[in-house]
Structures are given as structure tokens and as C-alpha cells.
Protein backbone atom coordinates (compact mmCIF):
# COMPACT_ATOMS: atom_id res chain seq x y z
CA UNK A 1 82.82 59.59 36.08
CA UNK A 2 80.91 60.56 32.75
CA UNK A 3 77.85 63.05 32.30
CA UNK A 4 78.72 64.09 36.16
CA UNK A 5 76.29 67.43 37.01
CA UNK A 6 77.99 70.50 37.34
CA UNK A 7 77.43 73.07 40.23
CA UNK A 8 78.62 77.08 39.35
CA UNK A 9 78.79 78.91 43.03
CA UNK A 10 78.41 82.63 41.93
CA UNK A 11 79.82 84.94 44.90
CA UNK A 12 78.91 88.58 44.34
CA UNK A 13 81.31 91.19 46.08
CA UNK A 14 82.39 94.75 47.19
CA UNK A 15 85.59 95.12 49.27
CA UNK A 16 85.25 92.68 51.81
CA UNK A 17 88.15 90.46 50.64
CA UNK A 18 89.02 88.71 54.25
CA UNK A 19 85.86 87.69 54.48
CA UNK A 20 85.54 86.60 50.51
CA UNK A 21 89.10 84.70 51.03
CA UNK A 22 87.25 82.58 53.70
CA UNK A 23 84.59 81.78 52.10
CA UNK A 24 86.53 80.99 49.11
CA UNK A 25 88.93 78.30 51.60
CA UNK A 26 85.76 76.69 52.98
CA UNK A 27 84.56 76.28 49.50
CA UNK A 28 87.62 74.11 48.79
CA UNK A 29 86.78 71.42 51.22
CA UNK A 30 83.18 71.10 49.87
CA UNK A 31 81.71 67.35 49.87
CA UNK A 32 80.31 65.86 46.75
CA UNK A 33 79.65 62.63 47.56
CA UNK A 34 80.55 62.06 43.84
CA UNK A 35 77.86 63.52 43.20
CA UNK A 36 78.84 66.62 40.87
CA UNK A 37 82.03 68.59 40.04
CA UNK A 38 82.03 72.35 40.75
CA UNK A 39 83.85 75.86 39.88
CA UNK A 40 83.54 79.07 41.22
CA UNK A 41 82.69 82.78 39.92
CA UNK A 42 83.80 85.79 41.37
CA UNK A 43 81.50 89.16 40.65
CA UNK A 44 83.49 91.99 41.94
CA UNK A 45 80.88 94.76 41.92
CA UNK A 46 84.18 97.37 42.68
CA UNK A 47 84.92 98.99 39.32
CA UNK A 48 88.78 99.33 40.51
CA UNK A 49 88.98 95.55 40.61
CA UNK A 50 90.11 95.24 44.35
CA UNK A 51 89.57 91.36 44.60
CA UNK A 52 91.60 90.85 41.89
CA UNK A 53 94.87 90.33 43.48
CA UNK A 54 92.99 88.01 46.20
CA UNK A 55 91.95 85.94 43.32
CA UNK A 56 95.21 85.47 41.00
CA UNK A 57 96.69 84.86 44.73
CA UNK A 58 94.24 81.68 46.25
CA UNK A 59 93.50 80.40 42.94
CA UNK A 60 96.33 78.56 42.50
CA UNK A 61 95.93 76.27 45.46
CA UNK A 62 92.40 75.48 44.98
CA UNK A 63 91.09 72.16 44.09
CA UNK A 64 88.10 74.18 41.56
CA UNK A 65 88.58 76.60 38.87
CA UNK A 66 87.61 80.20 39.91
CA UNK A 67 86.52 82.64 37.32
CA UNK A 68 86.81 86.28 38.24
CA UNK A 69 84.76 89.47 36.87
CA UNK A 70 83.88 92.89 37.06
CA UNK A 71 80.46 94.06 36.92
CA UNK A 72 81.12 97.92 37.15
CA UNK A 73 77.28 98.88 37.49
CA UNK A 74 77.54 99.19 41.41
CA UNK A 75 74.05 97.06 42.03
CA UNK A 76 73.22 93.79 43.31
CA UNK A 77 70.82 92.49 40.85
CA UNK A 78 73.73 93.80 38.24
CA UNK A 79 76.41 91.33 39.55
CA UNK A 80 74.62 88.64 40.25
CA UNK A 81 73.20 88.32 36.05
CA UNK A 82 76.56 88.93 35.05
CA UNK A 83 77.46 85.79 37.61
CA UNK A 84 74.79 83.76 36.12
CA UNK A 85 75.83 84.97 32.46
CA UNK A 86 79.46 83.42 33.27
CA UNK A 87 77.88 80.06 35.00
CA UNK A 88 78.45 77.38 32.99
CA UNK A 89 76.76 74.45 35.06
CA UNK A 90 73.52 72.89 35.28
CA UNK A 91 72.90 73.52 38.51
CA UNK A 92 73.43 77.14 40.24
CA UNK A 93 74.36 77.73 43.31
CA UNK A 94 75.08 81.79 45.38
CA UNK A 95 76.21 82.76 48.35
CA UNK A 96 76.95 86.32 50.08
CA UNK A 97 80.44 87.13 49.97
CA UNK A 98 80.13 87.76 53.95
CA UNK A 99 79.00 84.18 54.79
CA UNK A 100 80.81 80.74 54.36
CA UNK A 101 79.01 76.84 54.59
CA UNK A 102 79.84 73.84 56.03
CA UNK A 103 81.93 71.18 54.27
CA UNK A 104 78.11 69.09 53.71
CA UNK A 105 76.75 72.42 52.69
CA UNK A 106 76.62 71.53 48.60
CA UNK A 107 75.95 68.35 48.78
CA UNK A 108 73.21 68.43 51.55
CA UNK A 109 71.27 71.10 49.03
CA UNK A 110 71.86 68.84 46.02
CA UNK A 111 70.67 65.45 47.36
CA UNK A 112 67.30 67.88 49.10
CA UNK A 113 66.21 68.81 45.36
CA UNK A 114 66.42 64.80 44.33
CA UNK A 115 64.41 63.67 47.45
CA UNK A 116 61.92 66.42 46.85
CA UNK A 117 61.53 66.58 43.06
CA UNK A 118 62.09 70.40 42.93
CA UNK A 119 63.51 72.73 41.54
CA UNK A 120 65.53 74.38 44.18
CA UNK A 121 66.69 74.26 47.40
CA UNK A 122 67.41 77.04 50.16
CA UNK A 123 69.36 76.65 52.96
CA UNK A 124 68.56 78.89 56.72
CA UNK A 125 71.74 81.80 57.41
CA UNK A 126 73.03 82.05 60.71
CA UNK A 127 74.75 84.99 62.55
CA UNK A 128 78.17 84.43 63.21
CA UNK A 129 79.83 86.71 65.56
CA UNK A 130 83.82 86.35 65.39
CA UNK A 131 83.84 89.01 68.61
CA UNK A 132 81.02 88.97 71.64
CA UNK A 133 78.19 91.60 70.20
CA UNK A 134 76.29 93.84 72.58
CA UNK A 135 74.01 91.87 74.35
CA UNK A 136 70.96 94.20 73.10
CA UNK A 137 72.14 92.52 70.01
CA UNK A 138 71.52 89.16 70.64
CA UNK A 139 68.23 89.88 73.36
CA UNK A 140 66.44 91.54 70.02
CA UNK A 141 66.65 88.97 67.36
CA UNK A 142 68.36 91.50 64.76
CA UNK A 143 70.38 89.08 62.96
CA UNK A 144 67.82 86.27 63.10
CA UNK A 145 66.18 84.93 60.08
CA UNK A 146 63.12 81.84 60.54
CA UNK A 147 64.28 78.34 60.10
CA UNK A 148 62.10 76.09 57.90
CA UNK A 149 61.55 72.47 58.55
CA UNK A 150 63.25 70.53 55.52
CA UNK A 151 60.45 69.86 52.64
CA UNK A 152 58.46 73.25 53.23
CA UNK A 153 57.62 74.22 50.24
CA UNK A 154 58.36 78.06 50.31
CA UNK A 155 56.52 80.80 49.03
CA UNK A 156 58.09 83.98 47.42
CA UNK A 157 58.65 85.69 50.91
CA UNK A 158 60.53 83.12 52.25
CA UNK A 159 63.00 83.46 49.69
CA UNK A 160 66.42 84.59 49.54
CA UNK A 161 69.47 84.36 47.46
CA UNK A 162 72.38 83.92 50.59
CA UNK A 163 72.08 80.70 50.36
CA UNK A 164 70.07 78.68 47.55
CA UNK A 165 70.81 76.17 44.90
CA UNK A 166 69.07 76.28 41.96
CA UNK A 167 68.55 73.93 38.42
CA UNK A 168 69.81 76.36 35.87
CA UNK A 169 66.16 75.62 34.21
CA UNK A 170 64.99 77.85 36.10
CA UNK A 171 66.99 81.06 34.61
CA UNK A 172 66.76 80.09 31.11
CA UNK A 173 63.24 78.48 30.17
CA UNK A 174 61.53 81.72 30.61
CA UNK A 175 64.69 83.63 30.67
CA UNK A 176 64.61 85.31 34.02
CA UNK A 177 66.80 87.34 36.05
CA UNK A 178 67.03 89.34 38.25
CA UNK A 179 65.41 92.99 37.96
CA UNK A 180 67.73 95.86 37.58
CA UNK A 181 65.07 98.16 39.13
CA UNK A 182 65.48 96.61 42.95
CA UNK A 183 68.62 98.81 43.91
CA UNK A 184 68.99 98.53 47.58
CA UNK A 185 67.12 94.95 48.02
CA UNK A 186 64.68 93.50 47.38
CA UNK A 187 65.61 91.76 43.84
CA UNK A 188 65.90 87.75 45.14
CA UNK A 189 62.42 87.84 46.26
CA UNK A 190 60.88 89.56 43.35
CA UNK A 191 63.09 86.85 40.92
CA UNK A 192 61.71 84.12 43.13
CA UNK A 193 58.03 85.42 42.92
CA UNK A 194 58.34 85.29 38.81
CA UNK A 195 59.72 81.93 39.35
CA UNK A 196 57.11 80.08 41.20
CA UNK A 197 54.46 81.85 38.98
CA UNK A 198 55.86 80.16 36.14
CA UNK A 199 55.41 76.77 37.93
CA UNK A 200 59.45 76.44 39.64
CA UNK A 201 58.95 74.89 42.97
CA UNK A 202 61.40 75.60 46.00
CA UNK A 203 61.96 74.18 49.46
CA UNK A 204 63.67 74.68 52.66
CA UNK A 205 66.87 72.69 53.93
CA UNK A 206 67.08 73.49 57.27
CA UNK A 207 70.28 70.93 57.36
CA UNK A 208 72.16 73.01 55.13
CA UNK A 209 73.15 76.40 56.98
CA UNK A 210 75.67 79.02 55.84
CA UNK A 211 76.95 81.32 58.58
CA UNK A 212 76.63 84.78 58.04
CA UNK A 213 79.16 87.33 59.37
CA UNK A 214 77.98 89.96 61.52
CA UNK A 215 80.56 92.57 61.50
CA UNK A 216 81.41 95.61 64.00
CA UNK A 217 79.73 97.88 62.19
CA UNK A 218 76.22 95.63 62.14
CA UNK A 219 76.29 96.09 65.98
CA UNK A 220 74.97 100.13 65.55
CA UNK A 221 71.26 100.88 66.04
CA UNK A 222 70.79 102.78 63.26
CA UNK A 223 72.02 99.94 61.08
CA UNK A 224 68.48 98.27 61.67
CA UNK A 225 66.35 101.34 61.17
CA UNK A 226 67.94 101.96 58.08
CA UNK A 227 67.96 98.54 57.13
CA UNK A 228 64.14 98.60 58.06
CA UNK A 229 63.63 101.58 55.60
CA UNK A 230 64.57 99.83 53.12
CA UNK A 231 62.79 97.04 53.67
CA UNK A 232 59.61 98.99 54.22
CA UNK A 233 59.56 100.62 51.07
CA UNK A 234 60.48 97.02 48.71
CA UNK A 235 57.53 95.10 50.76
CA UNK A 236 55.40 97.85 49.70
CA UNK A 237 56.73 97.44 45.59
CA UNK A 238 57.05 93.98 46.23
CA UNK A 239 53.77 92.78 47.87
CA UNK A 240 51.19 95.84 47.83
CA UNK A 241 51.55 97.85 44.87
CA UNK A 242 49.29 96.71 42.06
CA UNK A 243 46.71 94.86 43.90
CA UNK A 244 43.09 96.01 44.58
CA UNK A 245 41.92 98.95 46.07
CA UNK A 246 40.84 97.50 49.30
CA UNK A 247 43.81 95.29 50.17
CA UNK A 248 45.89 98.81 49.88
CA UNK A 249 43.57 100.66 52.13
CA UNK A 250 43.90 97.82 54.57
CA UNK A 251 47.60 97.75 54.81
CA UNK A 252 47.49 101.32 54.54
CA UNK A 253 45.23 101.45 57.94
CA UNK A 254 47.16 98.83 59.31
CA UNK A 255 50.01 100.69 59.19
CA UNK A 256 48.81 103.77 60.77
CA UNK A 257 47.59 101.92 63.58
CA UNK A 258 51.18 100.31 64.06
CA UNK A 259 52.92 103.46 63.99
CA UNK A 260 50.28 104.67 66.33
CA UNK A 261 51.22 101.83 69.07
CA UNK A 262 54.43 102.18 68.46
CA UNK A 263 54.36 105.68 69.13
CA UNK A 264 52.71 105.23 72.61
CA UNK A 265 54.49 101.97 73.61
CA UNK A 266 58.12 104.12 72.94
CA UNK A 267 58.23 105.63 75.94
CA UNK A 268 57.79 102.12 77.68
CA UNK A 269 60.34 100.55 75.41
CA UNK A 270 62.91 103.42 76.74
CA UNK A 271 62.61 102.27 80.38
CA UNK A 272 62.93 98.10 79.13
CA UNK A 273 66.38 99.05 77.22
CA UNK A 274 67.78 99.05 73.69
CA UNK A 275 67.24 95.64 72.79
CA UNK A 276 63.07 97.06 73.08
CA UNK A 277 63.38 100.69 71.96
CA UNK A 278 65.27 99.57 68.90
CA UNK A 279 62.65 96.89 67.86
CA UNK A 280 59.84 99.25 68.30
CA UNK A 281 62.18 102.27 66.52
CA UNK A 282 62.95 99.40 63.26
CA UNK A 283 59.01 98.00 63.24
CA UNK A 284 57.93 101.54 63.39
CA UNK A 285 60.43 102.91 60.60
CA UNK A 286 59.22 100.22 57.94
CA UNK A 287 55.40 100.79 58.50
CA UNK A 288 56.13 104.41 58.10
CA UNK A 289 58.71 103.79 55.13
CA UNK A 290 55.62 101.70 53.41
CA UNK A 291 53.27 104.60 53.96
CA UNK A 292 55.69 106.59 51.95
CA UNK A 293 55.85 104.15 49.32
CA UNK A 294 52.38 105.55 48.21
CA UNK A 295 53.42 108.24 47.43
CA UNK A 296 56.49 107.48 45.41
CA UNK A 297 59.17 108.64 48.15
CA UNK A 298 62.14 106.27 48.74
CA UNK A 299 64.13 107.73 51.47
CA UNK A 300 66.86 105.55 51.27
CA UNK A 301 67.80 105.55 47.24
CA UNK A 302 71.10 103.60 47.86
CA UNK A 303 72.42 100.83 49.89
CA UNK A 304 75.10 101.53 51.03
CA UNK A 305 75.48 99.43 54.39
């Protein structure tokens, strides 16, 4: 087949290599409905090199070529430009290292950006638990993300990069990437928000799923006020900071009242259980993390969960 597309997958990682050597296997069976070709690049954001081995290992039973890399800056935004730097096809794919797709995954995402005439495509993640969770857990929400009917158009904050495939247009006609500055998170959005100012257009396929791992260690409580930190500080850079006067008094009053009804409905959450205390602790933590934005304090400099 001549002047076939070409798909690069770019897989960011950090010392996860089970879960990188599965999705790596359920990459292999990938449909294309003769549709494109595709290869594979491997980011390992682990100075030492510790997927290495894993690579050299699986790559010589796959039915793609893999590329493998280190980006030693230890940063997300880092490792994924250095995957796009290395991606050779006209269309660009990335997923998270701790997820894995569905053999129609590729091809569902390709054929969406033909139907729609866009420029992109993002698929919904789903929590995959390989042991039962606490139930707390699963009662909350925690690992839930919204599902988008297929053909919403998304805005900026409905973006993500788990699980998106993109025209490689859309990197190089304005030459974006993503911003160094968003250490902890924070960096997909902010890349798609350039993106759709420059015109790129980007919907949801909510037939094209990747399923997210959610590991032992996601199951702790302080995981999601942490994570909610975070979180709260990058909405505030990433949707409040620059713009008028007035909307920043109003989310600034906004969230002083939350953290107000937080703090009284607390007690109350105690006596309903975890799966309530722990949603009012996380909503609470980011309004108070985005007060503290204003000010220029980041409490939580480095992700390191």
C-alpha cells in the first residue's frame, strides 16, 4: 500500500516497567483497518535508563519498530517534546505508560478525526483495578474522569494527553509544545489551550477508551489531597491568572466561601465515612491551594506520586 499515513505512539515513563511491558503487548495487536502503519517511542524519563533492558528484550517480537530514549530532565512536559522530537509520523498519538487500549483503540481515533474533519481526537480513561480497591474508593468517584459523547467538540479543560491522537500539524505549524514551566501537571491542558487558539479543533471519542491502572498505592487518602494541591494551584496558572480584576476577586470569594462550607459540613462528612470526608478534605485542599496561588506559594513543587 503506497503513501499509507503513519501513526508515532509516544509512551513517556519512570520505573513502572510491568505496567509499560503491557502496554507495549497490547500495542502489538492494534487494528488498522489498513488504514496506517505505526511505530513506537519509548521516553524513559529515569536518567539510569531502567527500561532499557525491557526494551532490547520485547522488541524483538513485536510486529512495530520501537525507538527507545532518555530524557534525563526528570519532567513531564520534558519527555514528552523529546517523544515528539523522535516522532516521525504524520499523525501523533500518547498514552500514559500506566494505561493500555483496546485492540480498536488506534483505529477507532483515526477514522473519528476523518468523520469529523478535525484535528484531533481524545479518547475517555478508565480505572482499572487488577485487585478489589477499598470500597470508599469506588463510592467517591476518585479515579473517575467525564465521558464525552463522540463529536463534542472539546474545549481546553476537557483536554488531556492519556489518551489523544493528534495530526502532527498541529505541533509544527506554529511550533508548539509543551511548556517546560508546568512541573507537576498541568502542561497537556495549557498545550491544548495554545492549540485551539490558533484555530486546531479537537473532539471526544467516547468509543475509544484506554484503561488506566490504579495501583496499591492510589488507594491512600492522602494521594487525592495531594493530588488536589496540585491541581488547585495549575487551575489557578492555568485558568485565573492574567484575566481581569473582577473575575479574580470572584473566584477568589468563591473560594473562601467553599472552604467555609467545607469547613462546617466536615464534621458531617466524618459521621457519613471516608468515601465523604475525603471528597470534602480533596475539594477543600484545591480551593485553598488556589487561594495560595495568589500569592505565589506552590506547596507541592514536585510530583512525585
Amino acid at each position: 500500500m503506497t503513501d499509507v499515513n503513519q501513526i508515532s505512539i509516544c509512551i513517556c515513563t519512570y520505573k513502572r516497567l510491568s505496567m509499560l511491558e503491557r502496554l507495549i503487548k497490547k500495542l502489538s495487536v492494534q487494528e488498522t483497518g489498513s488504514l496506517f502503519d505505526y511505530s513506537v517511542i519509548v521516553i524513559d524519563n529515569d536518567p539510569s535508563g531502567s527500561a532499557k533492558n525491557l526494551i532490547e528484550s520485547i522488541s524483538k517480537d513485536l510486529n512495530f519498530k520501537i525507538k527507545y530514549d532518555i530524557e534525563p530532565e526528570r519532567s513531564i512536559p520534558a519527555a514528552r517534546n523529546r517523544a515528539i522530537m523522535l516522532a516521525t509520523g504524520n499523525y501523533i498519538a500518547i498514552i500514559d505508560d500506566d494505561e493500555f487500549p483496546p485492540p480498536n483503540w488506534l483505529v477507532t481515533l483515526y477514522r473519528a478525526i476523518q468523520t469529523f474533519d478535525v484535528d484531533g481526537a481524545l479518547g475517555p480513561i478508565i480505572p482499572y483495578f487488577e485487585q478489589k480497591p477499598p470500597s470508599w474508593l469506588i463510592k467517591g468517584k476518585f479515579c473517575e474522569r467525564p465521558i464525552y459523547r463522540t463529536g463534542t467538540l472539546l474545549d481546553w479543560y476537557h483536554t488531556r494527553t492519556g489518551n489523544v491522537l493528534l495530526k502532527r500539524k498541529v505541533f509544527e505549524e506554529h511550533n508548539l509544545r509543551f511548556d517546560l514551566n508546568w512541573k507537576t501537571s498541568g502542561s497537556d491542558r495549557a498545550f491544548f489551550k495554545q492549540a485551539i487558539e490558533r484555530g486546531f479543533k479537537f473532539v471526544a471519542v467516547a468509543e475509544a477508551p484506554v484503561y488506566e491502572i490504579v495501583p496499591p498505592e492510589r488507594w491512600k487518602k492522602n494521594y487525592y489531597i495531594r493530588r488536589s494541591i496540585v491541581h488547585g494551584y495549575n487551575t489557578y496558572k492555568n485558568s485565573i491568572k492574567g484575566t481581569s480584576l473582577l473575575r479574580q476577586m470572584n473566584t477568589a470569594l468563591k473560594s473562601i466561601i467553599a472552604l467555609g462550607v467545607y469547613l462546617i459540613t466536615f464534621p458531617v462528612c466524618l459521621i457519613l465515612g471516608p468515601a465523604w470526608y475525603v471528597k470534602c478534605l480533596e475539594k477543600g485542599a484545591h480551593h485553598f491551594s488556589q487561594l495560595l496561588a495568589r500569592f505565589g506559594i506552590e506547596l507541592i513543587k514536585k510530583r512525585d506520586f
